[in-house]
C-alpha atoms as a PDB file:
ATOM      1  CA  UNK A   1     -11.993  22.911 -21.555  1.00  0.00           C
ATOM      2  CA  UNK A   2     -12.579  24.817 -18.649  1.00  0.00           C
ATOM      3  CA  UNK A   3     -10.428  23.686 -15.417  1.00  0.00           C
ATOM      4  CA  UNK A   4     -12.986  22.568 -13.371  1.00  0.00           C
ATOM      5  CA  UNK A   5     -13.852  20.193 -16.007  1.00  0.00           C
ATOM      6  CA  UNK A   6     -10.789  18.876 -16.621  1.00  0.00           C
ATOM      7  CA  UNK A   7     -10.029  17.746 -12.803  1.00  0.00           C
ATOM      8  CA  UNK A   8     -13.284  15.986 -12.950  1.00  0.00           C
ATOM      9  CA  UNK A   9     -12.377  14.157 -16.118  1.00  0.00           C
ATOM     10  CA  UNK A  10      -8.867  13.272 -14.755  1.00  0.00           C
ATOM     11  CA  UNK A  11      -9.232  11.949 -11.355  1.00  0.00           C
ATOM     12  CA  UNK A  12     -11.006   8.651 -12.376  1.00  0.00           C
ATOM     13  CA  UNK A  13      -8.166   7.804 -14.835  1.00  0.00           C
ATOM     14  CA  UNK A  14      -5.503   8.746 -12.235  1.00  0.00           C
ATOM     15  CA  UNK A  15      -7.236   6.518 -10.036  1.00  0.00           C
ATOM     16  CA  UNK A  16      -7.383   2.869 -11.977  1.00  0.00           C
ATOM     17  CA  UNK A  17      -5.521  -0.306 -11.332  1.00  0.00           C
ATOM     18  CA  UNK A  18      -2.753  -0.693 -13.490  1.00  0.00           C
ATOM     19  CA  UNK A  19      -0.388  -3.834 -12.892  1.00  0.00           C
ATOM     20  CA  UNK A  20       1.473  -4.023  -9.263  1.00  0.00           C
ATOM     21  CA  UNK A  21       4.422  -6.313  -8.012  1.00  0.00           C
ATOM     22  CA  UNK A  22       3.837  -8.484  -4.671  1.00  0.00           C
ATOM     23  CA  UNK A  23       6.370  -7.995  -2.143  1.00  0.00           C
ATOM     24  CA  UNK A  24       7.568  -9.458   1.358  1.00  0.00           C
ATOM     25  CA  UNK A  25       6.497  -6.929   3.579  1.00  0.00           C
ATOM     26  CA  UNK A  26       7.474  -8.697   7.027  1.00  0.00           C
ATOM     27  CA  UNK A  27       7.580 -12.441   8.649  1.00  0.00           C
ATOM     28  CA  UNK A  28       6.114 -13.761  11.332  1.00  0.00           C
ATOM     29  CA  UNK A  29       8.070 -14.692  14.647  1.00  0.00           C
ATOM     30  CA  UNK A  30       4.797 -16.682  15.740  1.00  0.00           C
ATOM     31  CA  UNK A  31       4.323 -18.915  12.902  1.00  0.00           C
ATOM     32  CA  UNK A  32       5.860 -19.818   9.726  1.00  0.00           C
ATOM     33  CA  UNK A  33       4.246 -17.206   7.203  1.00  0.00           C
ATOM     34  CA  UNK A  34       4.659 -13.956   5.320  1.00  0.00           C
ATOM     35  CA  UNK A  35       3.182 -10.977   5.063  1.00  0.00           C
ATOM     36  CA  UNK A  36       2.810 -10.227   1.377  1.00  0.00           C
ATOM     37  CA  UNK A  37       1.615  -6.798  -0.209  1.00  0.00           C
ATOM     38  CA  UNK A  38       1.259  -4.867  -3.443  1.00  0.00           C
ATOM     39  CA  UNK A  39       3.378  -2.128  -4.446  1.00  0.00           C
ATOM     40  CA  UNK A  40       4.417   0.545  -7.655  1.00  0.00           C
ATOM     41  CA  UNK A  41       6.995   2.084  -7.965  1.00  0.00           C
ATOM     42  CA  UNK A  42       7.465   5.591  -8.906  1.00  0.00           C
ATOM     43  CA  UNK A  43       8.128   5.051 -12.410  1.00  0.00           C
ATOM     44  CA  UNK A  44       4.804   3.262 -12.620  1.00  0.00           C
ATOM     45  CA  UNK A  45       3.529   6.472 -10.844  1.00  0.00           C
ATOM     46  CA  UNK A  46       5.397   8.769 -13.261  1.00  0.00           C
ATOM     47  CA  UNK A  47       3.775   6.567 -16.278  1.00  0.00           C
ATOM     48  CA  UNK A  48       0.302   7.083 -15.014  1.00  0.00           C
ATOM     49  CA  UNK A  49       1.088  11.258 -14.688  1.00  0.00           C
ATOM     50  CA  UNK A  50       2.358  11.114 -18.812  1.00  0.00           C
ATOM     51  CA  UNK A  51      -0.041   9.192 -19.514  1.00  0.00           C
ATOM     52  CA  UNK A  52      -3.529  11.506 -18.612  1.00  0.00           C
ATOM     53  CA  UNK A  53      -1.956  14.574 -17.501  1.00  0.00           C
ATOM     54  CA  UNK A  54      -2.330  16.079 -21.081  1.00  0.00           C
ATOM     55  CA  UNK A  55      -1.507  19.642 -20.047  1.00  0.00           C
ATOM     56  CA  UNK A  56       1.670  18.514 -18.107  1.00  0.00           C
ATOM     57  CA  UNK A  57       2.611  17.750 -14.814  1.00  0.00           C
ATOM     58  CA  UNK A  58       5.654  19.000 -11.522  1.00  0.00           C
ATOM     59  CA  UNK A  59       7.734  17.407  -8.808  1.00  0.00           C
ATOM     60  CA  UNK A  60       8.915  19.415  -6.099  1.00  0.00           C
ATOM     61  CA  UNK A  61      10.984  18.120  -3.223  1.00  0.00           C
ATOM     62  CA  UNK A  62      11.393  20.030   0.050  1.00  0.00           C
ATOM     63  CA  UNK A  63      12.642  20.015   4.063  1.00  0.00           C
ATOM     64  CA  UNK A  64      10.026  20.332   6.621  1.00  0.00           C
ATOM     65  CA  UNK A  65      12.030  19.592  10.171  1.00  0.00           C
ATOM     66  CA  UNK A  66      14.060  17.403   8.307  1.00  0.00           C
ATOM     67  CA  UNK A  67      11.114  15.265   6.542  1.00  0.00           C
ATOM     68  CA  UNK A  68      11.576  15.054   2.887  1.00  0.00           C
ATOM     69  CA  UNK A  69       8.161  16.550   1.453  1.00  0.00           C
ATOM     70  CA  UNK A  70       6.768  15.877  -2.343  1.00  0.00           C
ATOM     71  CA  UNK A  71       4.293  18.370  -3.943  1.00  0.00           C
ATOM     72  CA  UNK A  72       3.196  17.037  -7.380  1.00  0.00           C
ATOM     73  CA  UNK A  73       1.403  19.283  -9.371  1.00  0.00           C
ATOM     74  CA  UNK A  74      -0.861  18.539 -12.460  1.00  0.00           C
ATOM     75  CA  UNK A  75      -1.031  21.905 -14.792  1.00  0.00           C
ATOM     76  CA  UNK A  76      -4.253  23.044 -15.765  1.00  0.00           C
ATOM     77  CA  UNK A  77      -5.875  24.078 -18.841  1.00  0.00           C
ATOM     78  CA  UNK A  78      -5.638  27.709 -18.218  1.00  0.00           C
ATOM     79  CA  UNK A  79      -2.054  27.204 -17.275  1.00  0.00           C
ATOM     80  CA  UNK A  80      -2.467  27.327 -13.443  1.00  0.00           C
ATOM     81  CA  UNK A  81      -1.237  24.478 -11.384  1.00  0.00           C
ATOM     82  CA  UNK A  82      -2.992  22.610  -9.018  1.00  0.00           C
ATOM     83  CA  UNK A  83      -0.821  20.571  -6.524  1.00  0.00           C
ATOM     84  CA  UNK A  84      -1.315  17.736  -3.525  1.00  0.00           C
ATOM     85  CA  UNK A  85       1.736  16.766  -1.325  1.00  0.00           C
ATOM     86  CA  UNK A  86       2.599  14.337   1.591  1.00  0.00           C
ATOM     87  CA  UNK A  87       6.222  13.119   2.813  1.00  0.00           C
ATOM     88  CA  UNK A  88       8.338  10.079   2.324  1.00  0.00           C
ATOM     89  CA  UNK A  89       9.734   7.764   4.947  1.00  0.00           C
ATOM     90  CA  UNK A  90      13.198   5.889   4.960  1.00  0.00           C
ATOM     91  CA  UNK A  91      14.143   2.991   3.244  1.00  0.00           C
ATOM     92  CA  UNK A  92      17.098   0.615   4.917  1.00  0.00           C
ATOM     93  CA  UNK A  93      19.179   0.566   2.087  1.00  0.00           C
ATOM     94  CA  UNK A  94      19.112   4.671   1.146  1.00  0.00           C
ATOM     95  CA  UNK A  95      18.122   6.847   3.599  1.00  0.00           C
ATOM     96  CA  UNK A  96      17.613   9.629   1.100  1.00  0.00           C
ATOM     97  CA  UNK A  97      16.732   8.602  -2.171  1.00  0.00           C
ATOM     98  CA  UNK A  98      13.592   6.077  -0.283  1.00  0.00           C
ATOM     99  CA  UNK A  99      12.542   9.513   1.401  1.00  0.00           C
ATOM    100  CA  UNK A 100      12.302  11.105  -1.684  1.00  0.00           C
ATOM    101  CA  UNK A 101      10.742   7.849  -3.955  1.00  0.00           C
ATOM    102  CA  UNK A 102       8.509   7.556  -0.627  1.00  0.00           C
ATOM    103  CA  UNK A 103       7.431  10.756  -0.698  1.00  0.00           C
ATOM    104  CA  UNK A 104       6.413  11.327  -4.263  1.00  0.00           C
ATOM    105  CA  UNK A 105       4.471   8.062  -4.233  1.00  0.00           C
ATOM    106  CA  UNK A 106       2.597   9.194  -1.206  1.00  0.00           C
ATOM    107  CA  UNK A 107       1.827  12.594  -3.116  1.00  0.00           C
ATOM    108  CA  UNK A 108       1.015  10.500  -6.146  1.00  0.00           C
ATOM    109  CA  UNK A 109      -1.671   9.107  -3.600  1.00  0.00           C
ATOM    110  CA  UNK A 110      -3.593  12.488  -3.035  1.00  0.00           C
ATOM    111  CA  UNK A 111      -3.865  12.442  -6.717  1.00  0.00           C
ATOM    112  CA  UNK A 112      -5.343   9.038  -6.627  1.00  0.00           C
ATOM    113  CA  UNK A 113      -2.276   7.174  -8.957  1.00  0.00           C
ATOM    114  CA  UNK A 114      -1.976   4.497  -6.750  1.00  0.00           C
ATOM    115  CA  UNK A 115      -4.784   4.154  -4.619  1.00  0.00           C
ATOM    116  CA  UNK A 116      -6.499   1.306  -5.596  1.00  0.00           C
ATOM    117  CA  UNK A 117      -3.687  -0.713  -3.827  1.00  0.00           C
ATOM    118  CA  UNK A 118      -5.105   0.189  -0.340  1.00  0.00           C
ATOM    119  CA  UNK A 119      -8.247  -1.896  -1.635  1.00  0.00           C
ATOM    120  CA  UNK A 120      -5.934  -5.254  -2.325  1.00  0.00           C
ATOM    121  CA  UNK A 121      -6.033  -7.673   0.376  1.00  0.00           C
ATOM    122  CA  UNK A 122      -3.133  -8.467   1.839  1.00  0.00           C
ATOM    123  CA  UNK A 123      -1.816 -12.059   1.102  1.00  0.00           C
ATOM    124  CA  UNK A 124      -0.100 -14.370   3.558  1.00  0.00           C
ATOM    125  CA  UNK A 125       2.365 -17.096   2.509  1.00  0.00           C
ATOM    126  CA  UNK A 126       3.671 -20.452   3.785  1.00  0.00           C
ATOM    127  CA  UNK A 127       7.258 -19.932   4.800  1.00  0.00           C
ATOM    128  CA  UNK A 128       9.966 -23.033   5.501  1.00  0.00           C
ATOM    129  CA  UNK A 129      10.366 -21.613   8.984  1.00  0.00           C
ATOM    130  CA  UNK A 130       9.198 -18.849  11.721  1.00  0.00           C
ATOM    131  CA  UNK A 131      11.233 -15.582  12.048  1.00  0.00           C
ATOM    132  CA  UNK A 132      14.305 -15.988  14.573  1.00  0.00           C
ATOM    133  CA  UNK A 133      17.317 -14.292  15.264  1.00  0.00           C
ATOM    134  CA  UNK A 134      19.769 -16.932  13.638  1.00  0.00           C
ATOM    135  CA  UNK A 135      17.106 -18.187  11.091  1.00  0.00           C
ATOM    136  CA  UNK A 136      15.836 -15.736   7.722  1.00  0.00           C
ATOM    137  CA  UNK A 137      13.385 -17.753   6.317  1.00  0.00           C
ATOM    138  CA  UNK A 138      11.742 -18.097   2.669  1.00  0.00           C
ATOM    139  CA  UNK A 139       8.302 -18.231   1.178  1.00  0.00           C
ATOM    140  CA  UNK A 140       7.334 -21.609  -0.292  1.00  0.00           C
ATOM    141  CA  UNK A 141       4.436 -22.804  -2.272  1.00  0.00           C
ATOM    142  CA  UNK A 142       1.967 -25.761  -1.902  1.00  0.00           C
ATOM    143  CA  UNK A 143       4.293 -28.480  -3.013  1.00  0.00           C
ATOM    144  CA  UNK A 144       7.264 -27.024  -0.319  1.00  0.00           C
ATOM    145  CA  UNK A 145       9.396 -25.368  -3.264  1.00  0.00           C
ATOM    146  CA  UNK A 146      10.737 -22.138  -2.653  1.00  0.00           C
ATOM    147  CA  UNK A 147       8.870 -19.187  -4.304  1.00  0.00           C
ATOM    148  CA  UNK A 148      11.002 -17.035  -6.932  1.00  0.00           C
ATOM    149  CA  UNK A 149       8.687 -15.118  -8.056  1.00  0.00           C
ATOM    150  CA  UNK A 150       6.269 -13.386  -5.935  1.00  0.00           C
ATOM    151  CA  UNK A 151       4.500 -11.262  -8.176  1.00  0.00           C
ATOM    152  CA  UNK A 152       3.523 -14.438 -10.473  1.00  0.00           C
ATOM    153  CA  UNK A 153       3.067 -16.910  -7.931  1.00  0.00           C
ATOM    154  CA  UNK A 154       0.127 -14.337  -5.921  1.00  0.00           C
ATOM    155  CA  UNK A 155      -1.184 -13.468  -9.517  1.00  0.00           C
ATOM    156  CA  UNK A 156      -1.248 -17.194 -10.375  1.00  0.00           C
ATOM    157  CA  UNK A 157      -3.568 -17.721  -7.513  1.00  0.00           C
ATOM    158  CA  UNK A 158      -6.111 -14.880  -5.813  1.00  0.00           C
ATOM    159  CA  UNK A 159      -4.879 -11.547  -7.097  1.00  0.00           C
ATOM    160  CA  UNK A 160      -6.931 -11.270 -10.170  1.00  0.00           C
ATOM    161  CA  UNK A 161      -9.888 -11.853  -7.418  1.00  0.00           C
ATOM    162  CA  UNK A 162      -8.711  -9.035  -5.697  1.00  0.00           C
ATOM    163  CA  UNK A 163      -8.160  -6.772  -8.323  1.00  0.00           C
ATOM    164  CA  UNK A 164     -11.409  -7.547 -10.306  1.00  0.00           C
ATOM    165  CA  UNK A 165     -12.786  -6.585  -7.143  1.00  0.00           C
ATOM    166  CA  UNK A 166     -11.976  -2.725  -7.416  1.00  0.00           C
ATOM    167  CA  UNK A 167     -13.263  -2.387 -10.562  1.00  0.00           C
ATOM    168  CA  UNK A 168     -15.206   0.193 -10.986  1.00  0.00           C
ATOM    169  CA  UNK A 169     -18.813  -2.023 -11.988  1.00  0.00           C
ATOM    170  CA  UNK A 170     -17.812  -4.703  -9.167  1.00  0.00           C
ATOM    171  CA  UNK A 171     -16.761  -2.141  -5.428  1.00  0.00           C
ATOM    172  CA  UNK A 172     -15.284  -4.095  -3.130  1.00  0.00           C
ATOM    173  CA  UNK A 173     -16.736  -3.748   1.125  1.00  0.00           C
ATOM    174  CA  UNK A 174     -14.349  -4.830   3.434  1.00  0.00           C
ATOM    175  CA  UNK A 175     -15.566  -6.311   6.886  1.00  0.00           C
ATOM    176  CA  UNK A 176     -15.716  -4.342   9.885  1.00  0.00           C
ATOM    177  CA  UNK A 177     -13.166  -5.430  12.289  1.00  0.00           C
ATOM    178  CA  UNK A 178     -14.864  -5.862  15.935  1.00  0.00           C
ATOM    179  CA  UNK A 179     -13.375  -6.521  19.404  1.00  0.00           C
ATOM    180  CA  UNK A 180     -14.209  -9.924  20.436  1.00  0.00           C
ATOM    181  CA  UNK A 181     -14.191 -11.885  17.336  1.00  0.00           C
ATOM    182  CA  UNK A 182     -11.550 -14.314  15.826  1.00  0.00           C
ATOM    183  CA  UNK A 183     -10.623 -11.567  13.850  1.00  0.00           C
ATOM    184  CA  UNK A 184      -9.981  -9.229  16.615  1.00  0.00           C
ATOM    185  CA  UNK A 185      -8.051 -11.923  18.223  1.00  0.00           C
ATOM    186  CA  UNK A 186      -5.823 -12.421  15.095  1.00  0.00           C
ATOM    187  CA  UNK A 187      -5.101  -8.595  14.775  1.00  0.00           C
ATOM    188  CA  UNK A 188      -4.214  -8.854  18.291  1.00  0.00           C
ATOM    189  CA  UNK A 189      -1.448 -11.183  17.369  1.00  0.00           C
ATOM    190  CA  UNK A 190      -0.418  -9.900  14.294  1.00  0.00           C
ATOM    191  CA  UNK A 191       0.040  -6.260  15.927  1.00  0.00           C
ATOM    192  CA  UNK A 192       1.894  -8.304  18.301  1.00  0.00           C
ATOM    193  CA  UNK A 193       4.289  -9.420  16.336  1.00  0.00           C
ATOM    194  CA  UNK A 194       5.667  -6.552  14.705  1.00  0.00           C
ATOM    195  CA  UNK A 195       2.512  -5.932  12.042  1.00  0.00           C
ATOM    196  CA  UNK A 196       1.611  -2.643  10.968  1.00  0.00           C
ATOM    197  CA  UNK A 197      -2.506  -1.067  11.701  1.00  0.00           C
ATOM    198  CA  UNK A 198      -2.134   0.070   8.081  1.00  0.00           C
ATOM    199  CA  UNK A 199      -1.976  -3.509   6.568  1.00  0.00           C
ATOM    200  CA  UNK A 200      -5.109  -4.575   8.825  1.00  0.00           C
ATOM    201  CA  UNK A 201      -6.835  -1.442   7.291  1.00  0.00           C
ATOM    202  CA  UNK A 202      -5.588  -3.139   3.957  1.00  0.00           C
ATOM    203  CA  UNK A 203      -8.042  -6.091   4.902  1.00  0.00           C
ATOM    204  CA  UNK A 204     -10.428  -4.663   7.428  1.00  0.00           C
ATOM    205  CA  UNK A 205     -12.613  -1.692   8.269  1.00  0.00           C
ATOM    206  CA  UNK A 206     -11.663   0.146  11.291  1.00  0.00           C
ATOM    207  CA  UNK A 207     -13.239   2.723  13.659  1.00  0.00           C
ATOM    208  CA  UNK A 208     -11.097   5.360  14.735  1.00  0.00           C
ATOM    209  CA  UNK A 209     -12.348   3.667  18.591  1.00  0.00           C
ATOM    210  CA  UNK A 210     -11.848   0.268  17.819  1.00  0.00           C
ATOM    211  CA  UNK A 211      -8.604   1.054  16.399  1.00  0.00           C
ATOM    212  CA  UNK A 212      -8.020   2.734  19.335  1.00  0.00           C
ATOM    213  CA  UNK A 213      -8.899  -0.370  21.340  1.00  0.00           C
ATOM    214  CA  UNK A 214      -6.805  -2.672  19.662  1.00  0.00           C
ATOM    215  CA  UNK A 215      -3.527  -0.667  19.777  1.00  0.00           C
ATOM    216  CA  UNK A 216      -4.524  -0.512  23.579  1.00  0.00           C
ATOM    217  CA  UNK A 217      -5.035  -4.108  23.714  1.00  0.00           C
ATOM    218  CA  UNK A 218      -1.931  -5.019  22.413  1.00  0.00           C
ATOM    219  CA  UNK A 219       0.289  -2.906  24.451  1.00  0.00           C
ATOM    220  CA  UNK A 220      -1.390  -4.499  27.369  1.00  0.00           C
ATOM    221  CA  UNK A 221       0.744  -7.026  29.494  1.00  0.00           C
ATOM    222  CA  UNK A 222       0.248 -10.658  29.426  1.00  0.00           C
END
């Protein structure tokens, strides 16, 4: 098997769902919810790489200005190795090893392990109570009981909606987000209050303008 070949062969195995965790990415200080998303972790990424990469595959970490840089490289038929990198960011608890977890994930990415997570929706849970400074709250379910489990109690309700939805027969399109809708108005507030434009691109469809706009919008004053 010629090289070219192979890559073309490999990429759409690299690139299919394979079970996730739901996590607590960040509450809200506005209202009493949670911002939930899907992760892997990198031995789910690693797993993936043994798994197709039938020729073998590398990890390389590296400095750039003090950035902690993964390349990952996938070895090729003839030998050669083909590679795709991007770098890490900190986690709270080490500085370090997140930068270096972070960053191999992120080159996992350009190799498409991983990507289909970008097309999950994000989820938003009922909490007991809104984010303040003397108050942590908790995620609850419909009857008021505190949530355990997050991974089974999203799965138990719309995430095998989302994820039949990036199969490959069934593509999911994601709505254009456009100023002066509800929509707009809610990203508005969730940028607000501490949310990230990557989890709205998680949901919506956003012009590099319009994005843009809304950052704009939301650093306006009141």
């Amino acid at each position: 098997m010629d090289n070219e070949t192979y890559i073309r062969e490999l990429l759409p195995l690299l690139k299919k769902p394979i079970p996730c965790t739901w996590r607590i990415q960040s509450y809200s200080k506005n209202k009493p919810l949670a911002t939930v998303m899907a992760y892997i972790d990198a031995r789910d990424a690693m797993d993936v790489l043994d798994e197709h990469c039938k020729y073998g595959w590398t990890r390389e970490h590296y400095l750039i200005e003090n950035k902690v840089y993964c390349r990952v490289g996938i070895v090729m038929p003839d030998g050669s190795i083909q590679t795709r990198s991007d770098c890490g960011t900190e986690s709270k608890e080490d500085a370090e090893k997140g930068q270096a977890s972070d960053s191999f994930k992120r080159a996992c990415v350009n190799w498409g392990v991983g990507r289909f997570l970008y097309d999950l929706k994000v989820q938003y849970v009922t909490t007991n109570a809104k984010k303040e400074a003397d108050i942590f709250p908790f995620c609850i379910d419909e009857q008021g009981k505190q949530i355990w489990d997050m991974t089974k109690h999203i799965n138990g309700k719309s995430a095998p909606k989302a994820m039949a939805a990036i199969l490959p027969d069934v593509p999911m399109a994601l709505p254009e987000l456009i100023p002066n809708t509800p929509q707009w108005v809610e990203a508005v507030k969730y940028l607000a209050g501490s949310g990230t434009i990557n989890a709205i691109k998680v949901k919506y469809l956003i012009t590099p303008k319009n994005e843009e706009k809304l950052k704009n919008q939301v650093l306006e004053p009141a």
